[in-house]
Protein backbone atom coordinates (compact mmCIF):
# COMPACT_ATOMS: atom_id res chain seq x y z
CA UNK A 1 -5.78 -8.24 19.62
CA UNK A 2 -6.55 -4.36 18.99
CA UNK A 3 -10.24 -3.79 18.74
CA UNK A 4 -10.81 -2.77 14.74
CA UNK A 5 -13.49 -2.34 12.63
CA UNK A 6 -14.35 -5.65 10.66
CA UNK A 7 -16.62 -4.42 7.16
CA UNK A 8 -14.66 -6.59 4.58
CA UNK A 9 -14.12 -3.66 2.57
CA UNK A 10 -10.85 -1.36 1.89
CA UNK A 11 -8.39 -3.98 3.20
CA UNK A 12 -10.34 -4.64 6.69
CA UNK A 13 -10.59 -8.22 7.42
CA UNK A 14 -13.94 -9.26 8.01
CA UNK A 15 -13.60 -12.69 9.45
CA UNK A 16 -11.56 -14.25 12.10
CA UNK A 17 -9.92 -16.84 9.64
CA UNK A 18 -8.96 -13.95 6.95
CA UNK A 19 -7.07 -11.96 9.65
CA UNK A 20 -5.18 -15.75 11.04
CA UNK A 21 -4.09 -15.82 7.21
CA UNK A 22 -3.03 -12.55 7.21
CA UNK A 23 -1.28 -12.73 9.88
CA UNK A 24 0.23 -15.98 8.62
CA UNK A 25 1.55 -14.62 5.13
CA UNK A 26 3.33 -11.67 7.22
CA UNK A 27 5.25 -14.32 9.40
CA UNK A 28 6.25 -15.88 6.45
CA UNK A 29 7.12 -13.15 4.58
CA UNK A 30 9.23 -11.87 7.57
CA UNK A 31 10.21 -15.51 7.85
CA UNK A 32 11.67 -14.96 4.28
CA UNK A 33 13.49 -11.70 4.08
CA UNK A 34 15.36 -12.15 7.01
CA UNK A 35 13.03 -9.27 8.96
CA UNK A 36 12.64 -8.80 13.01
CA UNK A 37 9.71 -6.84 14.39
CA UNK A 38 11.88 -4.27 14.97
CA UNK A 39 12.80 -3.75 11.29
CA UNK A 40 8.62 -3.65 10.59
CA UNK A 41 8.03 -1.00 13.21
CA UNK A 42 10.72 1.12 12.42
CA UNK A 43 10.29 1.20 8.37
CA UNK A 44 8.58 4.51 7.95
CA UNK A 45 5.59 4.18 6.97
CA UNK A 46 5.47 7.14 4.42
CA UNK A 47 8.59 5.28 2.45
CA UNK A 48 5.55 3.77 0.19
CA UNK A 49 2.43 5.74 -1.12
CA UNK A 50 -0.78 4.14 -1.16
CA UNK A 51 -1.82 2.96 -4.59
CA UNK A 52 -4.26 5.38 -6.40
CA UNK A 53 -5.68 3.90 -10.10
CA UNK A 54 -8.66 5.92 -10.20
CA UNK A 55 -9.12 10.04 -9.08
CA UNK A 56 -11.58 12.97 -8.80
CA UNK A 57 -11.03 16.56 -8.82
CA UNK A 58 -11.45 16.65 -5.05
CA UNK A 59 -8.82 13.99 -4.42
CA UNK A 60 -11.18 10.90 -4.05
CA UNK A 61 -8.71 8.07 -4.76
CA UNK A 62 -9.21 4.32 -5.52
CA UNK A 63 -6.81 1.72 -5.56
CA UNK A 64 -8.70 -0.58 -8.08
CA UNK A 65 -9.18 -3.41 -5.29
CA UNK A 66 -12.52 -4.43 -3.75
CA UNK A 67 -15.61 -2.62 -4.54
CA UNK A 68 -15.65 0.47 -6.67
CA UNK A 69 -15.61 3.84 -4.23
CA UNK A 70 -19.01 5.39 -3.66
CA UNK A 71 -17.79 8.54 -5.41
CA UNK A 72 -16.84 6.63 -8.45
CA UNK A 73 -19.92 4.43 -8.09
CA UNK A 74 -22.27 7.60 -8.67
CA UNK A 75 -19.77 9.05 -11.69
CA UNK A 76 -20.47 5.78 -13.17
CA UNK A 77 -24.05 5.68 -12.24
CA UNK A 78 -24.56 8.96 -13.87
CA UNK A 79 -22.59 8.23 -16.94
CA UNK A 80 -19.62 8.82 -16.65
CA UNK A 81 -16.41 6.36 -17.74
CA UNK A 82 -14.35 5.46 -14.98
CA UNK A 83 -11.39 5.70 -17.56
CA UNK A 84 -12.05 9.74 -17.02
CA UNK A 85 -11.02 8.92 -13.33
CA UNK A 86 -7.49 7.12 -14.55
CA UNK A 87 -4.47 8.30 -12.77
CA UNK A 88 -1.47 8.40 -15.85
């Protein structure tokens, strides 16, 4: 298995059992649409844009998943809604 980075935050596993289940649900999601490896690895990638709830002026994003983004952790910290950060 590729070496990776294991914090538990921003999608990373963080524990061997969490990465055998995700590994698991993509089988079985392959499993049921019918989909090769082949088909996965030659998808482009940039066919689906990453999910962005929350934004700053500078183009900080966050997806609403996990733990609130450091630079909408100190907006929030100093006040500020994180409704100001909503992405219409």
């Amino acid at each position: 298995m590729a070496s990776r980075e294991r914090s538990g935050f921003g999608g990373v596993p963080s524990s061997d059992e969490e990465i055998a289940a995700v590994i698991a649900w993509v089988r079985e999601a392959m499993e049921r649409y019918g989909l090769t490896l082949d088909d996965v690895l030659s998808f482009p990638a940039q066919a689906i844009e990453p999910r962005r709830l929350y934004q700053n002026a500078q183009g900080d994003a966050g997806d609403g998943e996990g733990e609130m983004p450091a630079w909408l952790q100190r907006a929030v910290n100093g006040g500020q809604s994180p409704e100001h950060f909503r992405v219409s």
